[in-house]
Protein backbone atom coordinates (compact mmCIF):
# COMPACT_ATOMS: atom_id res chain seq x y z
CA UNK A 1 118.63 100.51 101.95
CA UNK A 2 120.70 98.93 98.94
CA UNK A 3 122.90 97.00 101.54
CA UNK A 4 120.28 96.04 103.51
CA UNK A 5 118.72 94.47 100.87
CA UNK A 6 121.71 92.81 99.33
CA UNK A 7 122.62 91.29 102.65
CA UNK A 8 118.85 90.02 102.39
CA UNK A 9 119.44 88.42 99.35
CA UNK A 10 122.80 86.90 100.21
CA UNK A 11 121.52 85.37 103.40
CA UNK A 12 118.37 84.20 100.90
CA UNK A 13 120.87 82.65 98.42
CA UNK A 14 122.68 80.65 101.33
CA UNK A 15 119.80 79.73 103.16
CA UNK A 16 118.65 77.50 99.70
CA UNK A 17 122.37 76.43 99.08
CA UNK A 18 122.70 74.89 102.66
CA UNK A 19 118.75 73.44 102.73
CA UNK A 20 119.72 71.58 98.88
CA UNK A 21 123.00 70.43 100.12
CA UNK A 22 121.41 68.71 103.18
CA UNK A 23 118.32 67.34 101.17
CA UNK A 24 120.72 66.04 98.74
CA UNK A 25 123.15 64.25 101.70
CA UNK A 26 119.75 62.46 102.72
CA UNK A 27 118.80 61.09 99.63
CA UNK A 28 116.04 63.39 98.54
CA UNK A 29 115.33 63.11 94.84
CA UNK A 30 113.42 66.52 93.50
CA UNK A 31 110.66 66.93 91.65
CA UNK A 32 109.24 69.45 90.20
CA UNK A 33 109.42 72.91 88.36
CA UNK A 34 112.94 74.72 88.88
CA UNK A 35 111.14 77.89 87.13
CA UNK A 36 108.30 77.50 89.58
CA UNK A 37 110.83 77.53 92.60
CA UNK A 38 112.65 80.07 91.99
CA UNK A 39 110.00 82.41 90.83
CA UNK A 40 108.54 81.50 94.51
CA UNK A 41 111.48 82.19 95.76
CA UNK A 42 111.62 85.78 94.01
CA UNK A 43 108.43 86.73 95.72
CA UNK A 44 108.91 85.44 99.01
CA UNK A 45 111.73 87.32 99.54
CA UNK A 46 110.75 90.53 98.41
CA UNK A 47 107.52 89.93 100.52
CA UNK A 48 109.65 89.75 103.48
CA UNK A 49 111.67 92.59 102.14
CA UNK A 50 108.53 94.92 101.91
CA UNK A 51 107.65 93.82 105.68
CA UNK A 52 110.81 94.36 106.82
CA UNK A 53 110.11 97.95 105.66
CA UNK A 54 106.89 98.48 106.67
CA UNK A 55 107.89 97.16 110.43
CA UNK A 56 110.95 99.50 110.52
CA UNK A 57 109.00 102.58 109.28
CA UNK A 58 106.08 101.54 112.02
CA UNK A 59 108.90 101.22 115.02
CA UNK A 60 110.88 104.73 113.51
CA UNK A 61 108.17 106.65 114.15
CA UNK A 62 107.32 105.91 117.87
CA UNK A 63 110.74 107.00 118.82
CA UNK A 64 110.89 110.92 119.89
CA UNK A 65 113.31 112.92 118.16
CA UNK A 66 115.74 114.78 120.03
CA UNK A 67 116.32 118.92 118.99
């Protein structure tokens, strides 16, 4: 669970590198709260983290068990 979630956050960390570094290549000029964005970006993630979970947990128990 503690990988899956750090490979989450990773992918979440590099997904906002690669979106700033094209906004700043075309000129964008932000405005703005940086404490506001990131704290967005906080729960966002572990939104999708929680669904994540609740999906997996949902599709783990339709499967039959073998023994």
């Amino acid at each position: 669970m503690a990988a899956k979630t750090a490979s989450e956050l990773v992918t979440g960390v590099l997904q906002v590198l690669l979106v700033t570094a094209i906004a700043f290549a075309l000129g964008v000029s932000p405005r703005g709260r940086p404490v506001a964005l990131l704290l967005l970006l906080v729960l966002g993630q572990g939104a999708l983290s929680g669904v994540r979970s609740v999906v997996v947990g949902a599709l783990n128990a339709g499967v039959p068990r073998a023994g």
